[in-house]
Protein backbone atom coordinates (compact mmCIF):
# COMPACT_ATOMS: atom_id res chain seq x y z
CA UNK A 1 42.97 8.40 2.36
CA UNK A 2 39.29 7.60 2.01
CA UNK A 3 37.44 11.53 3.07
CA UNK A 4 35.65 11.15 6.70
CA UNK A 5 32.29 10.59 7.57
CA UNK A 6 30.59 12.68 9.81
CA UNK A 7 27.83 10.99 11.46
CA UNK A 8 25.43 12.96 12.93
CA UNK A 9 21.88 12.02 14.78
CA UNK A 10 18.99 14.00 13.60
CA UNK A 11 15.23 13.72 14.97
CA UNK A 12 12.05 13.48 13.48
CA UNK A 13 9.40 14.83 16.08
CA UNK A 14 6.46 13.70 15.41
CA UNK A 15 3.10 14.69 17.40
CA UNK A 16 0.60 12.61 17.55
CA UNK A 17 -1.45 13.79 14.91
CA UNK A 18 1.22 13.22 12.51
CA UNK A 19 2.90 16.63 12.60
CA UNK A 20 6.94 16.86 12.60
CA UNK A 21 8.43 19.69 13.29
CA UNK A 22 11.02 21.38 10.55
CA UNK A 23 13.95 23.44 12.18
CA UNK A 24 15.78 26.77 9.94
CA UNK A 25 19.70 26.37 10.66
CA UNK A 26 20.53 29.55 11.92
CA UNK A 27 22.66 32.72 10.73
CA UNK A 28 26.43 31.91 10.93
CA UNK A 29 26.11 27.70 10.33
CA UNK A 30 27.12 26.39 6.86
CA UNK A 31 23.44 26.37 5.03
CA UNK A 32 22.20 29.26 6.86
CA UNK A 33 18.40 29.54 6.38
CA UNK A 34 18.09 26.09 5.13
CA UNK A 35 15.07 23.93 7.01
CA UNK A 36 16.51 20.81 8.75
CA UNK A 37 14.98 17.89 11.06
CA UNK A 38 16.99 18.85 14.27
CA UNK A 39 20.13 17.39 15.83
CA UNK A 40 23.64 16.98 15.56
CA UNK A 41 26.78 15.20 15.34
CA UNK A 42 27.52 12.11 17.06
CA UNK A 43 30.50 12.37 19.85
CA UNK A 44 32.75 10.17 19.71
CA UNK A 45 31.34 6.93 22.22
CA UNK A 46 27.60 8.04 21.95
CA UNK A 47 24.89 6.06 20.36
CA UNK A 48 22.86 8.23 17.80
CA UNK A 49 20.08 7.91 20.49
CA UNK A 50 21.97 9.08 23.27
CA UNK A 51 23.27 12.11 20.87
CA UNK A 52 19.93 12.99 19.57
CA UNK A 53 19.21 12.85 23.53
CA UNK A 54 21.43 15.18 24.16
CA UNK A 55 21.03 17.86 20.85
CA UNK A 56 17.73 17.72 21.58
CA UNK A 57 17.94 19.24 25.42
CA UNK A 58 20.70 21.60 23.71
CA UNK A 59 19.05 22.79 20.90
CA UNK A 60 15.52 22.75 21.53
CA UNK A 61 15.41 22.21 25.72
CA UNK A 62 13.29 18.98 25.73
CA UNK A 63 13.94 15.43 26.67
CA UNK A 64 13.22 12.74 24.52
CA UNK A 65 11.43 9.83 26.01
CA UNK A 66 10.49 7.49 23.28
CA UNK A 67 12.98 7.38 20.21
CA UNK A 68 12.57 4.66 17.69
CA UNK A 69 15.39 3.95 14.77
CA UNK A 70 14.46 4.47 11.47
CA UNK A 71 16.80 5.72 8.92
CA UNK A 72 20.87 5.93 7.86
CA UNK A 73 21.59 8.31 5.02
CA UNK A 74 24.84 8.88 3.32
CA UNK A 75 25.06 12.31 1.59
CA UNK A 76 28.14 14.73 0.53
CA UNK A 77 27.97 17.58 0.67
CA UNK A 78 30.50 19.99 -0.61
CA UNK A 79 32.34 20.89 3.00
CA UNK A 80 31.44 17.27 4.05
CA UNK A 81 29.81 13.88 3.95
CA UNK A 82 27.65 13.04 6.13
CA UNK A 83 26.05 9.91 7.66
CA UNK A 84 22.56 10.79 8.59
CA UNK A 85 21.07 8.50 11.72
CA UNK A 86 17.14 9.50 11.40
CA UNK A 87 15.01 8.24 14.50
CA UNK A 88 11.49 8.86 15.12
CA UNK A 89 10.76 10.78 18.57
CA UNK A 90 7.20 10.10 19.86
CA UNK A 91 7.63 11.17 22.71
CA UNK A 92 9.00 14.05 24.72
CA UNK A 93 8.81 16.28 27.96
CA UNK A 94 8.24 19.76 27.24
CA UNK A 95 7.97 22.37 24.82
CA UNK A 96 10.57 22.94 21.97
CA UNK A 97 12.31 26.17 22.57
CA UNK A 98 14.67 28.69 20.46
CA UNK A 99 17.79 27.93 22.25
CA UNK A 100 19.60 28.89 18.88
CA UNK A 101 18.13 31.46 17.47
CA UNK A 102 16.80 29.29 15.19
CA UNK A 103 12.77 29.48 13.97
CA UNK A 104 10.27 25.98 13.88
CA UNK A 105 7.95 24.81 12.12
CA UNK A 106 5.39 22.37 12.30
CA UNK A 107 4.47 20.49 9.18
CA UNK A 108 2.39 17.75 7.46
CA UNK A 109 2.91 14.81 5.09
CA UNK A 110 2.52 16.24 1.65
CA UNK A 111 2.30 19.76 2.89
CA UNK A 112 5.56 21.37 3.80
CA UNK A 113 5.46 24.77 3.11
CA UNK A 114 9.01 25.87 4.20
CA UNK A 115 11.92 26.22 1.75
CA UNK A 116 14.43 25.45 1.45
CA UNK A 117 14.85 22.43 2.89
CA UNK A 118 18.77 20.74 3.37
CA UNK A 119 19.72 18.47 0.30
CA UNK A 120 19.95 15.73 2.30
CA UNK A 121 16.54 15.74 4.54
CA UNK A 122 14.76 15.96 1.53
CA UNK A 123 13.74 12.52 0.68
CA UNK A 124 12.82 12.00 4.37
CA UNK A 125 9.64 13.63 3.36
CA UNK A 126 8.63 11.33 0.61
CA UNK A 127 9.56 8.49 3.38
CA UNK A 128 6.62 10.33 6.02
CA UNK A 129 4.13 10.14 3.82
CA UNK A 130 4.03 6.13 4.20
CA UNK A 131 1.44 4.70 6.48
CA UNK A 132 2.42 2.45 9.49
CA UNK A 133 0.60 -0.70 7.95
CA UNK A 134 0.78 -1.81 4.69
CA UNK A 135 -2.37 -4.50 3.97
CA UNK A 136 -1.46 -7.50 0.79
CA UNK A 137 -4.54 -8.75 -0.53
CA UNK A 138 -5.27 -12.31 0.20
CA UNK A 139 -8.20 -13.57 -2.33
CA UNK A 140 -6.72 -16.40 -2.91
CA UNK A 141 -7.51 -17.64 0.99
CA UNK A 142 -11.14 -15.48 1.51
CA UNK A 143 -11.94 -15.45 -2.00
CA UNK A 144 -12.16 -12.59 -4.18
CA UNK A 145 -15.53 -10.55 -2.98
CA UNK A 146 -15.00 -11.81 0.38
CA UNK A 147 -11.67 -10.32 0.15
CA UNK A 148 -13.41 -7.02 -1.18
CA UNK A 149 -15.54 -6.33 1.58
CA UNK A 150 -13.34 -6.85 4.22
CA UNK A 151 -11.30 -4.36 2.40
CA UNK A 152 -14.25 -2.10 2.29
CA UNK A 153 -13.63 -2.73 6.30
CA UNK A 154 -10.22 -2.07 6.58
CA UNK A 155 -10.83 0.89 4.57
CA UNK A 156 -13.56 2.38 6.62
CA UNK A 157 -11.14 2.20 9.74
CA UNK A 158 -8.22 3.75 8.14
CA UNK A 159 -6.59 1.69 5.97
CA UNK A 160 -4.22 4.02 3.55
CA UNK A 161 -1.98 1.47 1.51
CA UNK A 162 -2.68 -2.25 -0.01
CA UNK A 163 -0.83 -4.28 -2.88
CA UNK A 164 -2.80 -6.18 -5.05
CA UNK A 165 -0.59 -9.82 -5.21
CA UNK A 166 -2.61 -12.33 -6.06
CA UNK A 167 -0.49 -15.00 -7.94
CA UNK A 168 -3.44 -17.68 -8.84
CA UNK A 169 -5.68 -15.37 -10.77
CA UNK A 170 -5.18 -14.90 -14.78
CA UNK A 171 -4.73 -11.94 -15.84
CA UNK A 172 -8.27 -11.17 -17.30
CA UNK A 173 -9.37 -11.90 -13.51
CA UNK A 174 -6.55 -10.14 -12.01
CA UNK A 175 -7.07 -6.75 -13.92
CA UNK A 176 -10.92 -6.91 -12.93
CA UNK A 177 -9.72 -7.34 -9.11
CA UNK A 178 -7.61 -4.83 -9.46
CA UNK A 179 -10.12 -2.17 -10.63
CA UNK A 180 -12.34 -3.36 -8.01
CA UNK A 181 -9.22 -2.57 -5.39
CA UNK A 182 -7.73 0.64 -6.96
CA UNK A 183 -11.43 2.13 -7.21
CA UNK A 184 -12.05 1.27 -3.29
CA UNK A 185 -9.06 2.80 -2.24
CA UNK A 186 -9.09 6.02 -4.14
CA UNK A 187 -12.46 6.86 -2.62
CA UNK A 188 -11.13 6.08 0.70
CA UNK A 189 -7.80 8.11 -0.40
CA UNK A 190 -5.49 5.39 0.22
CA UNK A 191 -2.63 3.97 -2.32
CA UNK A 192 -2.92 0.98 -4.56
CA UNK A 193 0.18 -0.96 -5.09
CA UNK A 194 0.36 -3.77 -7.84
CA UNK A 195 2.82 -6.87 -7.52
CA UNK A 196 5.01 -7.28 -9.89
CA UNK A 197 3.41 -5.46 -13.34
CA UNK A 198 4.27 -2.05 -14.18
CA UNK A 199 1.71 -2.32 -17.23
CA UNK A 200 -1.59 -3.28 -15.37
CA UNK A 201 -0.04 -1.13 -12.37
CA UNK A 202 -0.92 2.29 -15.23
CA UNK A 203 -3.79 0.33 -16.98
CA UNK A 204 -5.62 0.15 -13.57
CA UNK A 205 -4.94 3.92 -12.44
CA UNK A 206 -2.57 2.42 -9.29
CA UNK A 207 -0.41 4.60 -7.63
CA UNK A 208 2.64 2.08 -7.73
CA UNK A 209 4.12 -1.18 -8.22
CA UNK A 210 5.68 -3.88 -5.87
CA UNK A 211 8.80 -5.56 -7.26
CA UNK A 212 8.84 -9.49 -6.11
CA UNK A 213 12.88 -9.89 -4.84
CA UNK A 214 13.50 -12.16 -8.22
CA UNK A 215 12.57 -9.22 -10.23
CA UNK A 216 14.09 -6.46 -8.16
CA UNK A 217 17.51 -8.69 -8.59
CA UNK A 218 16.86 -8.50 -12.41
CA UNK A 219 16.36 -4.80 -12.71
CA UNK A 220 18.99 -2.14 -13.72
CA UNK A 221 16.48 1.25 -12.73
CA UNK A 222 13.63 1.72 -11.03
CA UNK A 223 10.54 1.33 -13.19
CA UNK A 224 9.86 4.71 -15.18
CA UNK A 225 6.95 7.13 -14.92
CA UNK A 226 6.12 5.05 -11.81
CA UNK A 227 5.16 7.50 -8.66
CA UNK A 228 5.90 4.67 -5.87
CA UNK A 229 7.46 1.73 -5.72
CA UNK A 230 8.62 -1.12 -3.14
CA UNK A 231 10.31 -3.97 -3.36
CA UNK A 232 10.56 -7.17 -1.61
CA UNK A 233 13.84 -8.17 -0.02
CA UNK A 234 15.12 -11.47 2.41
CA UNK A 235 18.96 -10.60 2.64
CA UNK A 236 21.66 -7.55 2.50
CA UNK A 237 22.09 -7.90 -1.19
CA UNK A 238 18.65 -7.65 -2.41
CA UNK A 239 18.43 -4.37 0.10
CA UNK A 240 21.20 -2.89 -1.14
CA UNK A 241 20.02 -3.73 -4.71
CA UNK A 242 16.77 -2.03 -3.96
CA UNK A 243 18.69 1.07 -2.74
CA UNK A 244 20.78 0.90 -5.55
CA UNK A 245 17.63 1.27 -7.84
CA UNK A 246 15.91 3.85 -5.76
CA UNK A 247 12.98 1.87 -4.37
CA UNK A 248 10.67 4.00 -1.83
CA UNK A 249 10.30 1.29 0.68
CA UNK A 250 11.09 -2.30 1.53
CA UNK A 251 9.04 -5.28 2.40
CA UNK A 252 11.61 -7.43 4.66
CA UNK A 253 11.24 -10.74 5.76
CA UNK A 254 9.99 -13.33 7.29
CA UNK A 255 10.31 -12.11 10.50
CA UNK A 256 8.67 -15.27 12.23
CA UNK A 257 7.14 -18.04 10.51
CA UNK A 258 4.17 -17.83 8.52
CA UNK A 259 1.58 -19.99 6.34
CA UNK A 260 2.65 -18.56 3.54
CA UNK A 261 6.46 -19.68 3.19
CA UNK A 262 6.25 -22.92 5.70
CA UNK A 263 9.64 -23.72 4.57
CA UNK A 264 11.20 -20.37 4.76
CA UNK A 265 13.22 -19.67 7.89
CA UNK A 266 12.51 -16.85 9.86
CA UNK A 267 14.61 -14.05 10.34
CA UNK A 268 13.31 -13.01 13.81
CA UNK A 269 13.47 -10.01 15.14
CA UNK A 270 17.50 -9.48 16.04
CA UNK A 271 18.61 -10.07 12.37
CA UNK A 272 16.13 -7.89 11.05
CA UNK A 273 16.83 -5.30 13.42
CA UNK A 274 20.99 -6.03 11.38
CA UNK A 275 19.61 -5.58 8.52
CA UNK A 276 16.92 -2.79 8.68
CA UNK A 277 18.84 -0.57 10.88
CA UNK A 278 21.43 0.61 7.87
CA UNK A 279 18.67 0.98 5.12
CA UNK A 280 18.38 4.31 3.64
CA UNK A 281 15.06 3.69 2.96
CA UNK A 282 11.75 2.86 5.16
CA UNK A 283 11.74 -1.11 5.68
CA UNK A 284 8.62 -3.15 6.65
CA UNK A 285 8.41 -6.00 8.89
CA UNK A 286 6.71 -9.01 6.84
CA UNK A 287 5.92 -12.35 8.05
CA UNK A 288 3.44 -13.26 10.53
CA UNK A 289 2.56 -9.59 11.28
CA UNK A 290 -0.31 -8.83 13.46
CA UNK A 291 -1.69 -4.93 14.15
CA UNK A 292 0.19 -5.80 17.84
CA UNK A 293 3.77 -6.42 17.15
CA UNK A 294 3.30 -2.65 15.46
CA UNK A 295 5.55 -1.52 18.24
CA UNK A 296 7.98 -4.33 18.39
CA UNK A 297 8.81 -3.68 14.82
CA UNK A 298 9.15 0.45 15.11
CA UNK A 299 11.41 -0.62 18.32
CA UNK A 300 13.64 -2.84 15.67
CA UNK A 301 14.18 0.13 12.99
CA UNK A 302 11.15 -1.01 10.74
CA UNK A 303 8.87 2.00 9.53
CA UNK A 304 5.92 -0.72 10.06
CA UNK A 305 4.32 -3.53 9.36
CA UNK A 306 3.16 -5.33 6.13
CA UNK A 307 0.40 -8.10 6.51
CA UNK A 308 -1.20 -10.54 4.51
CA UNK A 309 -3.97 -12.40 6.60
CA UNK A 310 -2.93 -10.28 9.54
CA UNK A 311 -4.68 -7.28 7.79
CA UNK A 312 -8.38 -8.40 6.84
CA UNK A 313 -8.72 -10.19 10.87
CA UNK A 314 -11.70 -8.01 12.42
């Protein structure tokens, strides 16, 4: 018989300066000491938000009023695997409370501080330290220093991750644009992405590359030596095929129509909600993104939004 999944619902709190708070799983549980997001398993006819709804008033005495879907991890462990159900909690009525015995912590992106953390939550903190809005450069519309100082905008008003795609330059002009890009957003400490080219990606000092779906279907591993890296995906198979590889994220889509891909049809929201909601990895919305369907997206399991001409509109 295949072994059981457990699924269980677990809960990333997250204030609204960014903070999420890390929970120690107490003496006399199976990986005692080990730092956890909190939760628990899913009863049989609950949703994972009604069961994180009800671990959290359990566990921590607070009641969750905004939950959005994020994440499904698989992971076995040696007493049991487990189906993970991440969701975001932005909002919430009172004050977490020991109601276990068990100690909190509140942590930052890139600075957790608390060890050790559970196996499985582990790569949920790799996933946290992606932005909500993820900017594709468009010179090939505004031009290539028009398209530099609006970045120099978008920048200036928090702007933390772009990809350089820019499919009509050669590559002499291409590596000078991306010098110009990489060297913006380092001083503004935000990530460069490049599409598509691992080599230019190191050459320019980027902190990634984007894999275009035909090459993602083409690869075998991730890219080596390569700190982040997405990869663009329309269907099931090319998400699973990113998973397969270990991407960090996924660009999904189109979600409506856009000026880009007149001919392609649009997902809309309901199938990518399908498809997104079982990733094991965070999954932007892309097509016809504006900063205001932000929230519609996070409500349909994305992690955010990706925009072309969406992002450099003042």
């Amino acid at each position: 018989m295949p072994e059981k999944i457990v699924d269980v619902a677990a809960a990333v709190l997250q204030r609204s300066d960014g903070s999420f708070l890390l929970a120690q799983r107490p003496t006399g549980k199976v990986y005692a000491g080990f730092w956890e997001f909190p939760g628990g398993k899913i009863e049989h006819g609950e949703t994972p938000s009604q069961a994180l709804r009800r671990e959290l008033e359990e566990e921590l005495g607070i009641t969750a009023l905004c939950i959005y879907p994020w994440l499904t991890r698989v992971f076995a462990y040696s007493h049991a695997t487990v189906r993970l159900h991440f969701q975001r909690v932005v909002r919430w009525r009172g004050e977490p409370q020991s109601r276990e015995s068990q100690a909190f912590a509140w942590q930052r992106s890139g600075e957790t501080n608390v060890t050790p953390m559970l196996p499985a939550n582990t790569f949920v903190l790799k996933a946290l330290e992606l932005p909500a809005q993820y900017a594709i450069t468009n010179a090939s519309e505004l031009g290539e220093q028009r398209a530099l100082e609006r970045l120099d905008v978008a920048l200036s008003r928090g702007l933390s991750m772009v990809q350089v795609r820019e499919k009509q330059l050669g590559q002499a002009a291409l590596e000078k644009f991306a010098v110009e890009v990489v060297q913006r957003c380092h001083e503004y400490g935000a990530r460069a992405m490049i599409n598509g080219d691992v080599d230019l990606a190191a050459k320019v000092g980027a902190d990634g590359v984007h894999l275009p779906a035909a090459q993602l279907i083409d690869a075998s591993v991730r890219p080596p030596g390569v700190r982040w890296c997405g990869a663009s995906c329309h269907d099931r198979r090319e998400i699973e095929q990113a998973e397969a590889i270990g991407v960090d994220f996924i660009v999904l889509g189109p979600v409506k129509r856009t000026a880009s891909h007149p001919r392609a049809r649009p997902l809309g929201w309901p199938r990518f909600r399908e498809l997104a909601s079982g990733a094991s990895v965070p999954v932007y919305a892309l097509g016809g993104m504006l900063r205001g369907d932000l929230e519609e997206a996070w409500r349909n399991s994305a992690h955010g939004i990706a925009m072309q001409r969406g992002a450099w509109l003042d």
